[in-house]
PDB file of N, CA and C in Angstrom:
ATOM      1  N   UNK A   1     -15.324 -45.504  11.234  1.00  0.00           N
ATOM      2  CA  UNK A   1     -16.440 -45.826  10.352  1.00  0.00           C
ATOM      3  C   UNK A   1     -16.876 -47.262  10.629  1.00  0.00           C
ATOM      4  N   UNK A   2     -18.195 -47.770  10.989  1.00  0.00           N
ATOM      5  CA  UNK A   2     -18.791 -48.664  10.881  1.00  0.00           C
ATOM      6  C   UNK A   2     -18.120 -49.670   9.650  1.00  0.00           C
ATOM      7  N   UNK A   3     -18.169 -50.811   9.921  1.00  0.00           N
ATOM      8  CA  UNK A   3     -18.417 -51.794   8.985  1.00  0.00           C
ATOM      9  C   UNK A   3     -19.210 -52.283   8.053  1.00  0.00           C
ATOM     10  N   UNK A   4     -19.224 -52.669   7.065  1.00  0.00           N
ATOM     11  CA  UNK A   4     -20.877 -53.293   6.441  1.00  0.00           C
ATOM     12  C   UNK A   4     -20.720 -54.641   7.121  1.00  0.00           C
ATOM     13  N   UNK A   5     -21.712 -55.226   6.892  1.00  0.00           N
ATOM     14  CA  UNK A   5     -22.340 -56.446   7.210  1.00  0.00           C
ATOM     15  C   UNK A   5     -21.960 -57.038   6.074  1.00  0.00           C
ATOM     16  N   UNK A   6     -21.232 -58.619   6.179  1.00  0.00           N
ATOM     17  CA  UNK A   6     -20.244 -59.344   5.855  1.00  0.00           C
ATOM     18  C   UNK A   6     -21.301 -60.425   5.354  1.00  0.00           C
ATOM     19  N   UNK A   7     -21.562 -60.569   3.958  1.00  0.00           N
ATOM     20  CA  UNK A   7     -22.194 -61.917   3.344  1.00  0.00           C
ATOM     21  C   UNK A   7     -21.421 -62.942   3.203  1.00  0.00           C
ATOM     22  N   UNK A   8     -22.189 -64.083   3.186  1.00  0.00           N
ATOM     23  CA  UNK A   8     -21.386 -65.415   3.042  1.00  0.00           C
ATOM     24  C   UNK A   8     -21.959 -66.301   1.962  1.00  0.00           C
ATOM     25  N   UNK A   9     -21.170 -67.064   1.262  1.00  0.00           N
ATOM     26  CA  UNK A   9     -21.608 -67.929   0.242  1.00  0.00           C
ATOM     27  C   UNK A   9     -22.899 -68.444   0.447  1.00  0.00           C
ATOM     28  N   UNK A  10     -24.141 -69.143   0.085  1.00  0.00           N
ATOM     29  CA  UNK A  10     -25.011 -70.645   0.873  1.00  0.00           C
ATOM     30  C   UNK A  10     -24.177 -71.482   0.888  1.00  0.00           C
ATOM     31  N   UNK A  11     -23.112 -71.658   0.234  1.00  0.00           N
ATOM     32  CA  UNK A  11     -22.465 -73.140   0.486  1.00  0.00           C
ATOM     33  C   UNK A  11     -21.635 -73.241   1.656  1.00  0.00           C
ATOM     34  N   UNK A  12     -20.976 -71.786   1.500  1.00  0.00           N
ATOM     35  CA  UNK A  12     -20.491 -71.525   2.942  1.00  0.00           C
ATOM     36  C   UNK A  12     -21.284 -72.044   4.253  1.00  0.00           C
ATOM     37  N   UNK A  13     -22.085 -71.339   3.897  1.00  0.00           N
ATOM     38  CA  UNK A  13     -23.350 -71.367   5.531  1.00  0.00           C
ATOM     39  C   UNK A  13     -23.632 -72.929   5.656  1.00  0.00           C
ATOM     40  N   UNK A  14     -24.038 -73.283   4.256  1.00  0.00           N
ATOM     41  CA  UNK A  14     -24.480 -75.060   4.249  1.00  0.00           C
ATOM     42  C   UNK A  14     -23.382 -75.961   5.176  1.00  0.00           C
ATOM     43  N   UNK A  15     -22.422 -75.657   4.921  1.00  0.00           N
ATOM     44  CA  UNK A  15     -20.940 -76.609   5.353  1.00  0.00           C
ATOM     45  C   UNK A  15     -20.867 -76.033   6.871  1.00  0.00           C
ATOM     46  N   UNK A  16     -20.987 -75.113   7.425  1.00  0.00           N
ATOM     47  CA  UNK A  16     -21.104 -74.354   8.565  1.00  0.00           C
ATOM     48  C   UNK A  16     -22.375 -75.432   9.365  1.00  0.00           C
ATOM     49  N   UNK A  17     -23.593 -75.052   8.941  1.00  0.00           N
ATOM     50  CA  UNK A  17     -24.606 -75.764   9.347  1.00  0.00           C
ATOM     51  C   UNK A  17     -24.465 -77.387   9.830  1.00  0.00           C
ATOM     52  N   UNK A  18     -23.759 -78.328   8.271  1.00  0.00           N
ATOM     53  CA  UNK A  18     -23.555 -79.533   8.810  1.00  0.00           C
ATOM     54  C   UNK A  18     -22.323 -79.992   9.576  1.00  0.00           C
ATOM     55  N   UNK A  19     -21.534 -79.065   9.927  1.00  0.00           N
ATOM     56  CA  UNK A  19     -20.078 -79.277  11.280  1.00  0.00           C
ATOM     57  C   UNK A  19     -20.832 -79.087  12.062  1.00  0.00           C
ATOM     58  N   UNK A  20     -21.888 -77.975  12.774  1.00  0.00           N
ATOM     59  CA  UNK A  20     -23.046 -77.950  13.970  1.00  0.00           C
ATOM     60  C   UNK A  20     -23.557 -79.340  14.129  1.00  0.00           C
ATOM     61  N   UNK A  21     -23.740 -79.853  12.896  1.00  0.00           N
ATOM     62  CA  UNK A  21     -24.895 -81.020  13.278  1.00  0.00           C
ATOM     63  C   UNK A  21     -24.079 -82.299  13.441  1.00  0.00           C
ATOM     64  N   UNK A  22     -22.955 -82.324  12.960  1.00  0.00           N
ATOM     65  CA  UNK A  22     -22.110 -83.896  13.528  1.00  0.00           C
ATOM     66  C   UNK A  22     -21.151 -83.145  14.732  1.00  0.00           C
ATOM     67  N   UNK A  23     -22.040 -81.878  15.214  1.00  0.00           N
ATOM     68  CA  UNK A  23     -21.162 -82.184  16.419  1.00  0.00           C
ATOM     69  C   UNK A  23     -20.155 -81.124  17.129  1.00  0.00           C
ATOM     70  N   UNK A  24     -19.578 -79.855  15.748  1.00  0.00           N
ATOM     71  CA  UNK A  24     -18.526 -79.312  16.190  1.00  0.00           C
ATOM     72  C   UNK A  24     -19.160 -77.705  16.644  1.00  0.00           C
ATOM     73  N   UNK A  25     -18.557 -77.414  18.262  1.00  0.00           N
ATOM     74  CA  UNK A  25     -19.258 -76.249  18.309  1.00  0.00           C
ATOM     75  C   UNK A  25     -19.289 -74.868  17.598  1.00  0.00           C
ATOM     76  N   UNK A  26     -20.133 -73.794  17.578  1.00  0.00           N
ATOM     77  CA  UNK A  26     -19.940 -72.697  16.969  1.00  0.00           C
ATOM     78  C   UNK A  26     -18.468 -72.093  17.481  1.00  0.00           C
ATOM     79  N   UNK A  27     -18.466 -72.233  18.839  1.00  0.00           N
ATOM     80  CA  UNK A  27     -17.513 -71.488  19.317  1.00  0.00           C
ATOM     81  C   UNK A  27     -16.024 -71.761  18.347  1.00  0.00           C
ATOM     82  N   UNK A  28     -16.175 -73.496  18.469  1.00  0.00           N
ATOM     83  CA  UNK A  28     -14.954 -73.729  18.187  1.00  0.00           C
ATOM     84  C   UNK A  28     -14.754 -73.572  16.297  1.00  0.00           C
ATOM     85  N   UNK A  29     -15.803 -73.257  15.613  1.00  0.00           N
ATOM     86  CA  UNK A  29     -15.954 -73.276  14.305  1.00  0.00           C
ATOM     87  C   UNK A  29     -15.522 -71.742  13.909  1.00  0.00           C
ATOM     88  N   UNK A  30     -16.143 -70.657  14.597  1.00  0.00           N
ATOM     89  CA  UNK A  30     -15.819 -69.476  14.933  1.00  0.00           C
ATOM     90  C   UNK A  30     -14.440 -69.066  14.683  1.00  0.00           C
ATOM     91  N   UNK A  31     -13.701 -69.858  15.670  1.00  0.00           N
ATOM     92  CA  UNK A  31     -12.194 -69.699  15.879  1.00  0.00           C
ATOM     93  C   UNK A  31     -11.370 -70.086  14.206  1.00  0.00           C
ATOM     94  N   UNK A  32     -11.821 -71.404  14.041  1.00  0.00           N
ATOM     95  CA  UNK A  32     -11.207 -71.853  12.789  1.00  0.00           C
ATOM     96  C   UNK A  32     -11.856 -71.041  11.247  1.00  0.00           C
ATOM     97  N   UNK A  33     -12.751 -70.259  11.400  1.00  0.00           N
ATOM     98  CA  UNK A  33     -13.642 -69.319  10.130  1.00  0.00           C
ATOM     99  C   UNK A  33     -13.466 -68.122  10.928  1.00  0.00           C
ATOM    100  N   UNK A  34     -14.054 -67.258  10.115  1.00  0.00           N
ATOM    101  CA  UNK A  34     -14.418 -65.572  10.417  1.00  0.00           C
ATOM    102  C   UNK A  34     -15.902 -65.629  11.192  1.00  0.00           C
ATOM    103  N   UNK A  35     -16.908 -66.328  10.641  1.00  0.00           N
ATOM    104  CA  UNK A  35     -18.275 -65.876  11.363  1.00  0.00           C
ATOM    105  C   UNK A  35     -17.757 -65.757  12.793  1.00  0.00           C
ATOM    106  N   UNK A  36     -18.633 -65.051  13.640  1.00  0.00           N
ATOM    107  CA  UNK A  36     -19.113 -65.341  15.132  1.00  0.00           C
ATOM    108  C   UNK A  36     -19.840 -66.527  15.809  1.00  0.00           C
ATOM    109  N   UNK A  37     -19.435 -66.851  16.451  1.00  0.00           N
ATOM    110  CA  UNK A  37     -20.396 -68.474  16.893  1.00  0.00           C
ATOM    111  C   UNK A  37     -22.141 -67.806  16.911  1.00  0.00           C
ATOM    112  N   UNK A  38     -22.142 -66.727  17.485  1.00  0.00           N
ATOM    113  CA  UNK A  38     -23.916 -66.335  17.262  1.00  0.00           C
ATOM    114  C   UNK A  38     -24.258 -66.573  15.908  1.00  0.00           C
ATOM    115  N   UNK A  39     -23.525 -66.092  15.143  1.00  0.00           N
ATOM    116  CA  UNK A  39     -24.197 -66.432  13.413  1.00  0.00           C
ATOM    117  C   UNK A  39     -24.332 -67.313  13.205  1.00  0.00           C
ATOM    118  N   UNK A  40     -23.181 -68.002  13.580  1.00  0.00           N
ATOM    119  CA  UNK A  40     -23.098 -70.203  13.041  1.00  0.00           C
ATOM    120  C   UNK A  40     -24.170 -70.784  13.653  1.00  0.00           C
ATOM    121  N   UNK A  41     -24.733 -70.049  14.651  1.00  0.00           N
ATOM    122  CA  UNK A  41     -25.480 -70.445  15.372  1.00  0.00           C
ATOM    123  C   UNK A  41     -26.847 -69.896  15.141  1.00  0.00           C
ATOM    124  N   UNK A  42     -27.541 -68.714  14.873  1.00  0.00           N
ATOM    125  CA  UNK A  42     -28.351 -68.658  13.629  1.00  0.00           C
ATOM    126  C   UNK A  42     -28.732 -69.256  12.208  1.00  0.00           C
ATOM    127  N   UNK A  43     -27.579 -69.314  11.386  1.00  0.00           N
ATOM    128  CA  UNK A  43     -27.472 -70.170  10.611  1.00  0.00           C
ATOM    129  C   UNK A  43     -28.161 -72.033  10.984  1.00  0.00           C
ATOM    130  N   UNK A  44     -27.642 -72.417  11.960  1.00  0.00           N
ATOM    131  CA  UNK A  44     -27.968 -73.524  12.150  1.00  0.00           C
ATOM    132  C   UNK A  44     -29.578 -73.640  12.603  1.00  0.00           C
ATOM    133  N   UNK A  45     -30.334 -72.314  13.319  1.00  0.00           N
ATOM    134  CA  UNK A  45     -31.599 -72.529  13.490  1.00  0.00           C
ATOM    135  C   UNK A  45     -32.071 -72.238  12.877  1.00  0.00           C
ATOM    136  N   UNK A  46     -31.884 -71.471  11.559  1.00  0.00           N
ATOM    137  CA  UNK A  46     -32.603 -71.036  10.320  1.00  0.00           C
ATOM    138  C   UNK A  46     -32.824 -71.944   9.543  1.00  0.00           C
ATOM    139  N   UNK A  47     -31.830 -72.963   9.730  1.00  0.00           N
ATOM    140  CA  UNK A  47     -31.800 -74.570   8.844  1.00  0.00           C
ATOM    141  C   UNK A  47     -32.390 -75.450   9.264  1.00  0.00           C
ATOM    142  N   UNK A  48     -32.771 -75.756  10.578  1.00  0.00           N
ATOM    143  CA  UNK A  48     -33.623 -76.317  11.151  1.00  0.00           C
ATOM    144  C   UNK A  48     -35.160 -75.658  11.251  1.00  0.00           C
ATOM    145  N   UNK A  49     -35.028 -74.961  10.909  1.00  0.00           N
ATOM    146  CA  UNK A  49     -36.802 -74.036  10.751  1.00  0.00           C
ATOM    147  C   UNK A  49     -36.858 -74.267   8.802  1.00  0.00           C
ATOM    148  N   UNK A  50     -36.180 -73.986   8.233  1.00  0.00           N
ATOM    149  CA  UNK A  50     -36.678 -74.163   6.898  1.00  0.00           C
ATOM    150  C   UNK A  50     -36.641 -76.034   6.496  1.00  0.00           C
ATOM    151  N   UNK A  51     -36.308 -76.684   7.241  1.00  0.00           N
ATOM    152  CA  UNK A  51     -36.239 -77.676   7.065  1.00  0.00           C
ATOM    153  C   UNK A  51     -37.281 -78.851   7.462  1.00  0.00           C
ATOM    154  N   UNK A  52     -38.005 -77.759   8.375  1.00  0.00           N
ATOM    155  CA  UNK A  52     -38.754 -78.473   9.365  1.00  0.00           C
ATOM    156  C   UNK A  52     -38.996 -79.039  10.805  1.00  0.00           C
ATOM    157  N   UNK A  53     -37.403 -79.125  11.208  1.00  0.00           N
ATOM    158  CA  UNK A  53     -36.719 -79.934  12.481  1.00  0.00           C
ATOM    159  C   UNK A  53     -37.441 -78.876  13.858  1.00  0.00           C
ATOM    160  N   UNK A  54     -37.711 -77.710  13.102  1.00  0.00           N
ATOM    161  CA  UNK A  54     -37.990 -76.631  14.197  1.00  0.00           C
ATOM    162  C   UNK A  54     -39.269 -75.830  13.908  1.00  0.00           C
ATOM    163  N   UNK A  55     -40.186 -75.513  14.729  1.00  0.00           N
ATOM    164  CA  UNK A  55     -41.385 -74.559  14.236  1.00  0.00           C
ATOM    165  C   UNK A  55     -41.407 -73.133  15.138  1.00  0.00           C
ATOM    166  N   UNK A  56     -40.275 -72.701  15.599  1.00  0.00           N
ATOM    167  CA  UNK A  56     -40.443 -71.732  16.526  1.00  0.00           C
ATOM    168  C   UNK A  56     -39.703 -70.647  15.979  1.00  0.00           C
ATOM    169  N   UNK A  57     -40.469 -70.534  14.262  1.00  0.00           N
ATOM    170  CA  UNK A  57     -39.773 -68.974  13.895  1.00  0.00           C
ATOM    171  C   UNK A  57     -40.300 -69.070  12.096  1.00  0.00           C
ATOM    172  N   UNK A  58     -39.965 -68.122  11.537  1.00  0.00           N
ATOM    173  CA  UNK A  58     -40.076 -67.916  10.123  1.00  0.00           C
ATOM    174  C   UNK A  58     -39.453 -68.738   9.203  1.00  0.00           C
ATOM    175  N   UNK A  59     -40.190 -69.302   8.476  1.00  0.00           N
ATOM    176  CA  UNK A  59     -38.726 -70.390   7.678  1.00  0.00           C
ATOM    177  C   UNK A  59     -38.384 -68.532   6.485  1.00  0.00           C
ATOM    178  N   UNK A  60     -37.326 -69.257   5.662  1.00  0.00           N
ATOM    179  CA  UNK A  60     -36.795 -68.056   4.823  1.00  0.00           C
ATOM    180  C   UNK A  60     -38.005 -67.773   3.774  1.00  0.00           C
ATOM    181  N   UNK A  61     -38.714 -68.581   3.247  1.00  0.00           N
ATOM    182  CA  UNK A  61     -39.503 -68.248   2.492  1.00  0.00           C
ATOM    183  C   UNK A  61     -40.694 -67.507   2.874  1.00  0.00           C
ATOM    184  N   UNK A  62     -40.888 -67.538   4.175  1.00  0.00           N
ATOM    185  CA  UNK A  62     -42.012 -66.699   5.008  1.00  0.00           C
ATOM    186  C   UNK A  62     -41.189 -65.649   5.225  1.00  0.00           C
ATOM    187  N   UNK A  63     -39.974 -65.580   5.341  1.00  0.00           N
ATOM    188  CA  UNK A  63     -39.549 -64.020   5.544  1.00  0.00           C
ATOM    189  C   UNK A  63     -39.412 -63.537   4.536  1.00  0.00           C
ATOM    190  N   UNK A  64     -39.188 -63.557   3.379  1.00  0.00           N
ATOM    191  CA  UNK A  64     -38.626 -63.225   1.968  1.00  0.00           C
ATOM    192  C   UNK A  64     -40.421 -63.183   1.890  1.00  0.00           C
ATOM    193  N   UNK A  65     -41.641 -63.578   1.830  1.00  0.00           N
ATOM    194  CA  UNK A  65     -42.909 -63.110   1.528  1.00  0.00           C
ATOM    195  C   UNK A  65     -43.309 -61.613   2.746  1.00  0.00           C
ATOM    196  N   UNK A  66     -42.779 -61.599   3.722  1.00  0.00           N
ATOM    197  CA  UNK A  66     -43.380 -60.803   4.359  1.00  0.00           C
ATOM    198  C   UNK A  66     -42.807 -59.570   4.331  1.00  0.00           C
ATOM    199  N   UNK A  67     -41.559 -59.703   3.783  1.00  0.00           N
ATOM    200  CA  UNK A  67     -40.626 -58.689   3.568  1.00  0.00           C
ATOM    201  C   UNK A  67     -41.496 -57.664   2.068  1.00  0.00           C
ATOM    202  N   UNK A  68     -41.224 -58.600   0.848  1.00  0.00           N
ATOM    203  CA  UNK A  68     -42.385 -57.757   0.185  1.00  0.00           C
ATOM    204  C   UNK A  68     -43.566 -58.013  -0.054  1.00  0.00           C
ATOM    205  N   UNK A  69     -44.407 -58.392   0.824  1.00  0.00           N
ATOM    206  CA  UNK A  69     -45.468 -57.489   1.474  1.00  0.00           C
ATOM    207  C   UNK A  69     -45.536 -56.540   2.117  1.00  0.00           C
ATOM    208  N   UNK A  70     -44.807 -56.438   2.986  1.00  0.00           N
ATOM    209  CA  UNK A  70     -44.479 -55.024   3.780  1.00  0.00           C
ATOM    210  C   UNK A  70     -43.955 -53.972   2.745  1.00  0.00           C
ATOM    211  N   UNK A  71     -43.167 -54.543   1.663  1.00  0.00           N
ATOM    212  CA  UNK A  71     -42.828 -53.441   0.591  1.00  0.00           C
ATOM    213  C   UNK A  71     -43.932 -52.910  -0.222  1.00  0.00           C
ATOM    214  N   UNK A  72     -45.036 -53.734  -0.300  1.00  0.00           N
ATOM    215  CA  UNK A  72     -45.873 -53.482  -1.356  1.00  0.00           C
ATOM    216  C   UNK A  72     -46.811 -52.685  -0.761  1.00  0.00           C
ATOM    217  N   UNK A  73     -47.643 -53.113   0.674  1.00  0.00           N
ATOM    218  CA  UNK A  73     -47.958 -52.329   1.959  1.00  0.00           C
ATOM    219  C   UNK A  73     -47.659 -50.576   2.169  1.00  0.00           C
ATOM    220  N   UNK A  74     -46.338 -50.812   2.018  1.00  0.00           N
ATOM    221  CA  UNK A  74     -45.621 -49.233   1.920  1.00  0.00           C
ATOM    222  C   UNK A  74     -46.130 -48.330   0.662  1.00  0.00           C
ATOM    223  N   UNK A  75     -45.647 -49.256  -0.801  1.00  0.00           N
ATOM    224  CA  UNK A  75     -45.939 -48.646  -1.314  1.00  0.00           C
ATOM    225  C   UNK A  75     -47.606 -47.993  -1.904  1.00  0.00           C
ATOM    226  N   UNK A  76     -48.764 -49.203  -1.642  1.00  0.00           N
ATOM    227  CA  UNK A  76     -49.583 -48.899  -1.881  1.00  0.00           C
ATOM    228  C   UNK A  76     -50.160 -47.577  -0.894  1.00  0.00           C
ATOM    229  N   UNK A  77     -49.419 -47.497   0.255  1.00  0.00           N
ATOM    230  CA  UNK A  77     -49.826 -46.126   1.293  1.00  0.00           C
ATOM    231  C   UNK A  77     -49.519 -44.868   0.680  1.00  0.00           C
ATOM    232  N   UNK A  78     -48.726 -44.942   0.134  1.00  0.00           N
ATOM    233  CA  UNK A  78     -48.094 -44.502  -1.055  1.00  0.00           C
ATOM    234  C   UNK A  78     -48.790 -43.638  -2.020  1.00  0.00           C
ATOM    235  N   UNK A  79     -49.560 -44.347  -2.359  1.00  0.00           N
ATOM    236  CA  UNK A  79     -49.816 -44.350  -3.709  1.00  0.00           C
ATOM    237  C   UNK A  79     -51.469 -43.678  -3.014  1.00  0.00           C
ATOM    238  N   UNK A  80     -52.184 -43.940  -2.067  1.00  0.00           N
ATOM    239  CA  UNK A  80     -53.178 -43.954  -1.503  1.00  0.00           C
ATOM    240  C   UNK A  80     -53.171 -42.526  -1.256  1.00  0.00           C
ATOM    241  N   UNK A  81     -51.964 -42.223  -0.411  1.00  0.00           N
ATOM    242  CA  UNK A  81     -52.125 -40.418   0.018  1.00  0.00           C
ATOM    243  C   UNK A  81     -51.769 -39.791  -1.217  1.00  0.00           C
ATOM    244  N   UNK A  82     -50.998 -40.242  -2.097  1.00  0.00           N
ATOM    245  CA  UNK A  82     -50.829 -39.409  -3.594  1.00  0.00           C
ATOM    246  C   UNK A  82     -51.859 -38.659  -4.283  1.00  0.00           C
ATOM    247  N   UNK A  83     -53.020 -40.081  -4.098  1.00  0.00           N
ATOM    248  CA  UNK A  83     -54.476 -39.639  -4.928  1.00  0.00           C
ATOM    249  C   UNK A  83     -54.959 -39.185  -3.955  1.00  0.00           C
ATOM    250  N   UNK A  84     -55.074 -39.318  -2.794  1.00  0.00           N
ATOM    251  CA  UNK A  84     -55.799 -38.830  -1.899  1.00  0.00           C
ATOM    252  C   UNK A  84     -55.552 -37.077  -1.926  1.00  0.00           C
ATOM    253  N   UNK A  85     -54.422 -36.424  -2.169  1.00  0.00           N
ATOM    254  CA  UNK A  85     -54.137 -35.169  -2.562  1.00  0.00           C
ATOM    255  C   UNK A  85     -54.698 -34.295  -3.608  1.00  0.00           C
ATOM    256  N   UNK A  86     -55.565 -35.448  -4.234  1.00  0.00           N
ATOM    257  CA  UNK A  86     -55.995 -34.751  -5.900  1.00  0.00           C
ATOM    258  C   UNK A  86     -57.663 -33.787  -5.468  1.00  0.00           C
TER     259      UNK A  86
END
């Protein structure tokens, strides 16, 4: 059986993020925590895009808007062929 997908505190991720930034690698952060260095390493460009340091992606608040929009999107299609049936 598959695994679920493993959440982490923000404070977690926060403290993760600033060992990246004075310096310590994912790899080696990896070893000493559970994440994968790819995550620590997501984490760290997700923090640099919501922060500003970076413009080459979604900060979280643009994903968390587009997410429901796309929900609302769905549902109004929704709702469109419903009446459209009458």
């Amino acid at each position: 059986m598959a695994q679920g997908k493993k959440t982490y505190p923000a404070e977690f991720k926060r403290r993760m993020v600033e060992l990246v930034r004075a310096g310590r690698s994912p790899e080696e952060l990896a070893k000493e925590f559970e994440p994968s260095p790819n995550t620590i390493r997501k984490w760290a460009t997700q923090a640099d895009i919501d922060e500003g340091l970076r413009a080459d992606g979604l900060s979280t608040a643009e994903r968390k808007e587009l997410r429901d929009l796309r929900r609302e999107v769905r549902q109004l299609k929704l709702e469109r062929e419903i009446l459209g049936k009458d």
